[in-house]
PDB file of N, CA and C in Angstrom:
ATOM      1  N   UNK A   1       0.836  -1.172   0.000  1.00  0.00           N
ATOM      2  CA  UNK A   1       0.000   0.000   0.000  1.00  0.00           C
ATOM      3  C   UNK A   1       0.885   1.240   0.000  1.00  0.00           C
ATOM      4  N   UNK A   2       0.788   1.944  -0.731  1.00  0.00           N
ATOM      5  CA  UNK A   2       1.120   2.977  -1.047  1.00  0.00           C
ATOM      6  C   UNK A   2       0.309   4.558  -0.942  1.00  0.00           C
ATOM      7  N   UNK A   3       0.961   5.906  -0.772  1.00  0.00           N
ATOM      8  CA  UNK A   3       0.061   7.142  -0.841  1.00  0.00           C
ATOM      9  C   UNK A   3      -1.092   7.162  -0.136  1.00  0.00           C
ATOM     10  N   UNK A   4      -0.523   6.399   1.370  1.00  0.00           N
ATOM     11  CA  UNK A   4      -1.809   6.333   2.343  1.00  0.00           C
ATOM     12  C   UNK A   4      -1.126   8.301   3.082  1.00  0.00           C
ATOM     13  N   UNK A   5      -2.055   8.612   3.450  1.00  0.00           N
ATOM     14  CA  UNK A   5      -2.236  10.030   4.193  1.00  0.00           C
ATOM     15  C   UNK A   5      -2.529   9.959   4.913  1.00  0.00           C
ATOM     16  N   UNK A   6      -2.230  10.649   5.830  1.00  0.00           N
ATOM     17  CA  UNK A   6      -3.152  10.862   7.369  1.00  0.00           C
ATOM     18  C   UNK A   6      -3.814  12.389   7.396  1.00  0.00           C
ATOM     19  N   UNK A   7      -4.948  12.736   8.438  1.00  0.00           N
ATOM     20  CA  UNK A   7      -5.117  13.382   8.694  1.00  0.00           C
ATOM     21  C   UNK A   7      -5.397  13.821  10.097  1.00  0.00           C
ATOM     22  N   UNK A   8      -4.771  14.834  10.665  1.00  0.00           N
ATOM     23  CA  UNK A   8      -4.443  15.401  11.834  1.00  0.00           C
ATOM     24  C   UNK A   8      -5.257  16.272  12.334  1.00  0.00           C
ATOM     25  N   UNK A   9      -5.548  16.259  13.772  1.00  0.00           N
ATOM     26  CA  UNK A   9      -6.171  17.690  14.341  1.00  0.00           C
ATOM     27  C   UNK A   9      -5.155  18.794  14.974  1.00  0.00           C
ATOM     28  N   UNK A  10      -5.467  19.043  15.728  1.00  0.00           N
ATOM     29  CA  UNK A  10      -4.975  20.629  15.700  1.00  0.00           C
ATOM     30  C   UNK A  10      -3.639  20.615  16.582  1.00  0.00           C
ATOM     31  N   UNK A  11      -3.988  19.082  17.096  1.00  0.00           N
ATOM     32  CA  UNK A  11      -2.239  18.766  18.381  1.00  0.00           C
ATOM     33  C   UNK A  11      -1.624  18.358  17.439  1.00  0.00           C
ATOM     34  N   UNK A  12      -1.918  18.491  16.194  1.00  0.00           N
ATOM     35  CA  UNK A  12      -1.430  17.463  15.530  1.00  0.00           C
ATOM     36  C   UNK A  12      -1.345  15.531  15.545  1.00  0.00           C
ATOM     37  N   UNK A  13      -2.381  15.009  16.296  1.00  0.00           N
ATOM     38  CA  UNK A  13      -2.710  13.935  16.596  1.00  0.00           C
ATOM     39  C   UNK A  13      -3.452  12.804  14.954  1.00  0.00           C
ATOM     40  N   UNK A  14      -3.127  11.880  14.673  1.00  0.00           N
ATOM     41  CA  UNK A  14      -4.090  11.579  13.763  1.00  0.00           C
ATOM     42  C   UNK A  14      -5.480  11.089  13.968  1.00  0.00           C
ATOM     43  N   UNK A  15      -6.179  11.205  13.396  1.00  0.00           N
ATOM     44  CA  UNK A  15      -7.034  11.008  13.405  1.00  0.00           C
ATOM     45  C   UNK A  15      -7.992  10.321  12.255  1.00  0.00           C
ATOM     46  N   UNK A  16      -7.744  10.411  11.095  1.00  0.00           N
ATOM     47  CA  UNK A  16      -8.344   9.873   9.881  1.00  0.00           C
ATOM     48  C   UNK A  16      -6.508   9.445   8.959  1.00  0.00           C
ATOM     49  N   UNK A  17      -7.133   8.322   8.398  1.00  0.00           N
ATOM     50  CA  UNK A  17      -6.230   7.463   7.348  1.00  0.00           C
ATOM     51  C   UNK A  17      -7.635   7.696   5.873  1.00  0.00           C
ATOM     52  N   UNK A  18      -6.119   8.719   5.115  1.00  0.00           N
ATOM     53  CA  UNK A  18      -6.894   8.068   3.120  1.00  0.00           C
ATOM     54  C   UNK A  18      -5.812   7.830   2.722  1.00  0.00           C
ATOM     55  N   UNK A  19      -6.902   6.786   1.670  1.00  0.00           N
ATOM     56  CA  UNK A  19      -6.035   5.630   1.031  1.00  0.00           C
ATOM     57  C   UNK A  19      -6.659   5.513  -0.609  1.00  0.00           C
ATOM     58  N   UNK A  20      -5.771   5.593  -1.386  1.00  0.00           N
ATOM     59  CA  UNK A  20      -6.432   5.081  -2.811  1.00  0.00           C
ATOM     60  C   UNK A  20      -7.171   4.387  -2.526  1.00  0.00           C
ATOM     61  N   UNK A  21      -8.672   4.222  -3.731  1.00  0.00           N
ATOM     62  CA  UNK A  21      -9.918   3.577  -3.492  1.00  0.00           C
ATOM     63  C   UNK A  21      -9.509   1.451  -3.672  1.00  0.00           C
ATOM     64  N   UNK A  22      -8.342   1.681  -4.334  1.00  0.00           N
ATOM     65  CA  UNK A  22      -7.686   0.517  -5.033  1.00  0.00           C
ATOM     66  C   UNK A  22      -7.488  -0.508  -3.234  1.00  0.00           C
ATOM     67  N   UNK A  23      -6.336   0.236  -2.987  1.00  0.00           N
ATOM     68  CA  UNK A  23      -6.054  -0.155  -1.442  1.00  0.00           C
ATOM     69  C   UNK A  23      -7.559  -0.611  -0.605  1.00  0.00           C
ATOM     70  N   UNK A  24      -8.329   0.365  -0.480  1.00  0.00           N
ATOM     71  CA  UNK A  24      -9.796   0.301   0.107  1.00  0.00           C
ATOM     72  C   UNK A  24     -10.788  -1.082  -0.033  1.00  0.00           C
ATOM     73  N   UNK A  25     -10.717  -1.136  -1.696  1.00  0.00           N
ATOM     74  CA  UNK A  25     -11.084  -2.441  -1.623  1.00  0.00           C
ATOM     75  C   UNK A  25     -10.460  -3.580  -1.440  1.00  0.00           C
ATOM     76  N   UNK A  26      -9.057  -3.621  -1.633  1.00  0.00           N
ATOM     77  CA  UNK A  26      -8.048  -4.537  -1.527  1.00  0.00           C
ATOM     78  C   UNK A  26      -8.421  -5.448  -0.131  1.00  0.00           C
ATOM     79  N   UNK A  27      -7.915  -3.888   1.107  1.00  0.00           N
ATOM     80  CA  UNK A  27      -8.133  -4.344   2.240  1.00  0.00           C
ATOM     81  C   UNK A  27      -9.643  -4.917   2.549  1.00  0.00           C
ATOM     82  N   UNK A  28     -10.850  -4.618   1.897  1.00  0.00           N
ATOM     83  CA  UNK A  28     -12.237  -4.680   2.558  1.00  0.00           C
ATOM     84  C   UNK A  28     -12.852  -6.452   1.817  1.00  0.00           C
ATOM     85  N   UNK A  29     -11.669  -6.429   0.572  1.00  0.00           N
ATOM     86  CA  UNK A  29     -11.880  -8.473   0.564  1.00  0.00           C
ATOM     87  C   UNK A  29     -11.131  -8.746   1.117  1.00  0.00           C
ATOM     88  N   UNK A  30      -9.982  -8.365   1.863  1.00  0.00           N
ATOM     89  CA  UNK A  30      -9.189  -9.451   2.653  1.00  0.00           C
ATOM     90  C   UNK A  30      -9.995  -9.702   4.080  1.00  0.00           C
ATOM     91  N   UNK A  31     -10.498  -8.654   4.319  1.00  0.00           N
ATOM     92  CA  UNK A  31     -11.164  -8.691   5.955  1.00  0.00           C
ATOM     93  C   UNK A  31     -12.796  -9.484   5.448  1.00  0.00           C
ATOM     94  N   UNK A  32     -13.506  -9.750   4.567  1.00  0.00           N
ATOM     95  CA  UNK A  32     -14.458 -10.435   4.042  1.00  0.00           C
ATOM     96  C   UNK A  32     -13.686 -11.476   4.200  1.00  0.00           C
ATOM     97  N   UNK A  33     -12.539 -12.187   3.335  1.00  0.00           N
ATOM     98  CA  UNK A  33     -12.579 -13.350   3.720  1.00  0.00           C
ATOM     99  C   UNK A  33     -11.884 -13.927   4.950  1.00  0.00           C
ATOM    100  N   UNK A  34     -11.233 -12.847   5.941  1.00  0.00           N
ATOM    101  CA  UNK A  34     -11.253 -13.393   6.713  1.00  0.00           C
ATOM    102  C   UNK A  34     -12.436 -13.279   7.860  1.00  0.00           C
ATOM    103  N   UNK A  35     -13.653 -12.606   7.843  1.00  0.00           N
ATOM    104  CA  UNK A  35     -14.869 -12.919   8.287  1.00  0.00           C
ATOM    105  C   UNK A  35     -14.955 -14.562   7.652  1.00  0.00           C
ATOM    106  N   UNK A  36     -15.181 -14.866   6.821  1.00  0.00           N
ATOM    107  CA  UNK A  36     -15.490 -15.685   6.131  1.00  0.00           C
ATOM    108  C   UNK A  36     -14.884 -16.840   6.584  1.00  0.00           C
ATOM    109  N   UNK A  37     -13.833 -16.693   6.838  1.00  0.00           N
ATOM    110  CA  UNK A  37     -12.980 -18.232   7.741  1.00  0.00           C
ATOM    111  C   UNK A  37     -13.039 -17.864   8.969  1.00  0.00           C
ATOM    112  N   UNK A  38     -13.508 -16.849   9.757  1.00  0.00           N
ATOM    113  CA  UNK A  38     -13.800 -17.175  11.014  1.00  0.00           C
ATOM    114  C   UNK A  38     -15.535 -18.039  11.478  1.00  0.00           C
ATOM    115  N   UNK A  39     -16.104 -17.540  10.669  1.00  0.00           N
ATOM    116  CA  UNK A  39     -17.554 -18.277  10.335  1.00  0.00           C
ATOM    117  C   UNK A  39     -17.385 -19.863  10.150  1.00  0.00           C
ATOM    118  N   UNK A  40     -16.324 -20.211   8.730  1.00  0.00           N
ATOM    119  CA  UNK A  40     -16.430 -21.919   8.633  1.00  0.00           C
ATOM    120  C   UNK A  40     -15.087 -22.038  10.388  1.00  0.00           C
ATOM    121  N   UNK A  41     -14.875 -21.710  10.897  1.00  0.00           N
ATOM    122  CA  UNK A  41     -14.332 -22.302  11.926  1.00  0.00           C
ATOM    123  C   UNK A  41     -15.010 -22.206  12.559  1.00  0.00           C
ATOM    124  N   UNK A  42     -15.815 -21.495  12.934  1.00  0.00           N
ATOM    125  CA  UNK A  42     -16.460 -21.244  14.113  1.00  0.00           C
ATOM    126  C   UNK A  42     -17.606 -22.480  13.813  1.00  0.00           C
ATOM    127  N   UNK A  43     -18.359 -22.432  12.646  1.00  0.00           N
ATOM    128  CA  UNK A  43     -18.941 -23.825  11.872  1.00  0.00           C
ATOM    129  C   UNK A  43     -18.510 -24.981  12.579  1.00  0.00           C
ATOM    130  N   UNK A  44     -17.381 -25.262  12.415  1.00  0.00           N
ATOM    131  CA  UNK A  44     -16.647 -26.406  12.001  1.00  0.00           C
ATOM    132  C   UNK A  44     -16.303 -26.899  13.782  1.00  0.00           C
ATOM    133  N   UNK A  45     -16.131 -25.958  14.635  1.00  0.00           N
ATOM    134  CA  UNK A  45     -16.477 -26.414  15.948  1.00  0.00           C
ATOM    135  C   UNK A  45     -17.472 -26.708  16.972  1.00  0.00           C
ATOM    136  N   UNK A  46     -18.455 -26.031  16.433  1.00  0.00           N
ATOM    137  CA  UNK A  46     -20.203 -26.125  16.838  1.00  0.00           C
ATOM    138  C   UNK A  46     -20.417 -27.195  16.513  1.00  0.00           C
ATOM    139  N   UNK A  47     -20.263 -27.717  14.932  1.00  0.00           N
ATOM    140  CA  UNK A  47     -20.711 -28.608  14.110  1.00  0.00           C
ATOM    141  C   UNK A  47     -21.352 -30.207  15.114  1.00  0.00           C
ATOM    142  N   UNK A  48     -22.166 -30.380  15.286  1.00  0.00           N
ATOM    143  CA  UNK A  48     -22.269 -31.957  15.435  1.00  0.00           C
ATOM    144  C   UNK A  48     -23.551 -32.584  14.220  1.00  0.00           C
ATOM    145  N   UNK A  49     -23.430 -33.722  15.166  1.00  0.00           N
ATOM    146  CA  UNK A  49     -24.515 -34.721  14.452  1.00  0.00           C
ATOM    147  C   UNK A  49     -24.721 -34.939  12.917  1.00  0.00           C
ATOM    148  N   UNK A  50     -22.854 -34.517  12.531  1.00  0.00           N
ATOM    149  CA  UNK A  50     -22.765 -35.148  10.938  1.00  0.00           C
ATOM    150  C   UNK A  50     -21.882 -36.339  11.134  1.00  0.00           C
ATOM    151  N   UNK A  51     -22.426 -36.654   9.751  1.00  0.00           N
ATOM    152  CA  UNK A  51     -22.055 -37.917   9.305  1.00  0.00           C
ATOM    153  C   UNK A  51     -20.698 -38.171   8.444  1.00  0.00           C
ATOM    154  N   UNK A  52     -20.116 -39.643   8.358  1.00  0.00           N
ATOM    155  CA  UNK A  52     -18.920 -39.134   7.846  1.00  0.00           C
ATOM    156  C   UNK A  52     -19.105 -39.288   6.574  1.00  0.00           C
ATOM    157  N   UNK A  53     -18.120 -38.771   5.606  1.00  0.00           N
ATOM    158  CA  UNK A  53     -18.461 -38.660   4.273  1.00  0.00           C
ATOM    159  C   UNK A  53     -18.551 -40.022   3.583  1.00  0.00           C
ATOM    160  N   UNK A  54     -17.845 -41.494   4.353  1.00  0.00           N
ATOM    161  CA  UNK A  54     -17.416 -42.525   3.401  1.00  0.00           C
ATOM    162  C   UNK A  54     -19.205 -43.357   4.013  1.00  0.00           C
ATOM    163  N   UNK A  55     -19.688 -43.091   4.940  1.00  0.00           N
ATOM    164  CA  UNK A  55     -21.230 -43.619   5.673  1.00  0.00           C
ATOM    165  C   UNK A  55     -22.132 -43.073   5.168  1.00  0.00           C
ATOM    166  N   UNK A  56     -22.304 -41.683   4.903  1.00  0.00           N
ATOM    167  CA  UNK A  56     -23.260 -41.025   4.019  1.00  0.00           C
ATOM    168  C   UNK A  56     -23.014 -41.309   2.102  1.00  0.00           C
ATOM    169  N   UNK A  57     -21.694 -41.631   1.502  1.00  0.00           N
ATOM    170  CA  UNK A  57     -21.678 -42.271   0.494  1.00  0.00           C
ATOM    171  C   UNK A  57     -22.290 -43.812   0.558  1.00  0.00           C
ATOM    172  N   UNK A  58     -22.037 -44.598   1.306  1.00  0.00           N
ATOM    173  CA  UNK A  58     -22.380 -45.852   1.423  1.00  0.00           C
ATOM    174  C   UNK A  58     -24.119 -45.733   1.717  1.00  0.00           C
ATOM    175  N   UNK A  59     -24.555 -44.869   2.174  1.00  0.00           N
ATOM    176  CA  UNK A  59     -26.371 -44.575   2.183  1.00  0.00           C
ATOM    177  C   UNK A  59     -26.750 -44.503   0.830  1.00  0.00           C
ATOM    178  N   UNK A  60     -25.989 -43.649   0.287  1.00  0.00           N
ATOM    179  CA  UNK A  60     -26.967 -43.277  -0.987  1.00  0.00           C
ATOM    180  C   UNK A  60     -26.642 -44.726  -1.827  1.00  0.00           C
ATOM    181  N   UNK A  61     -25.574 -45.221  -1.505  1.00  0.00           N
ATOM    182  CA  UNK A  61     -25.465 -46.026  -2.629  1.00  0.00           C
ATOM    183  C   UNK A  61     -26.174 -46.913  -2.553  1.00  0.00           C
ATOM    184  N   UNK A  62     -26.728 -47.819  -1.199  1.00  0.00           N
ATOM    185  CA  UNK A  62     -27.671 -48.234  -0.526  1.00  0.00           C
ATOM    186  C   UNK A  62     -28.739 -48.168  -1.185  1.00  0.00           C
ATOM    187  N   UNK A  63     -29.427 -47.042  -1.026  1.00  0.00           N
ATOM    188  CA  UNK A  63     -30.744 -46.335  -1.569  1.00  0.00           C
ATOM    189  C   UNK A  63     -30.770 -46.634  -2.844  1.00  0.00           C
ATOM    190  N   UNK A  64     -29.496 -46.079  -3.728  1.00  0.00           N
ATOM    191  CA  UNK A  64     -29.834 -46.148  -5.049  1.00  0.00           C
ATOM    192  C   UNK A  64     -29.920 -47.947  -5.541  1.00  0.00           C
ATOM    193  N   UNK A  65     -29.670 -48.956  -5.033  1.00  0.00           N
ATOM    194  CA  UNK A  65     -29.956 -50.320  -5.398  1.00  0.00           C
ATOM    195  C   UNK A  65     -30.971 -50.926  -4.893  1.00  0.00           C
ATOM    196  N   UNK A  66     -31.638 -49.912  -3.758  1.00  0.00           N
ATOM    197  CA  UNK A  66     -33.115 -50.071  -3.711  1.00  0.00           C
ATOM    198  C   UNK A  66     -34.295 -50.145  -4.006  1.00  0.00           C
TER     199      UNK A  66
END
């Protein structure tokens, strides 16, 4: 990231960050997908009462010679 700015108040303190619109979105899919993998983890530890994938293949196949 590049030609980020700040902007200051009067102590000279910052207070606001601009950033090319490029950067803006850059950063706003990286933080989407990492929402996004905190969700399937958070998923993925809640998760019960599934089945395993090679028992739920062996159902359908079941079914389908039924």
């Amino acid at each position: 990231m590049k030609d980020i700015e700040s902007v200051t108040d009067e102590k000279g303190k910052k207070k606001r960050v601009l950033l090319p619109l490029a950067d803006f979105e850059k950063l706003q899919g990286e933080l989407e997908d990492l929402e996004d993998a905190l969700e399937l983890e958070k998923a993925r530890r809640e998760a019960s009462g599934f089945k395993k994938w090679r028992d739920f293949v062996r159902e359908i196949e079941a079914a389908e010679k039924a």
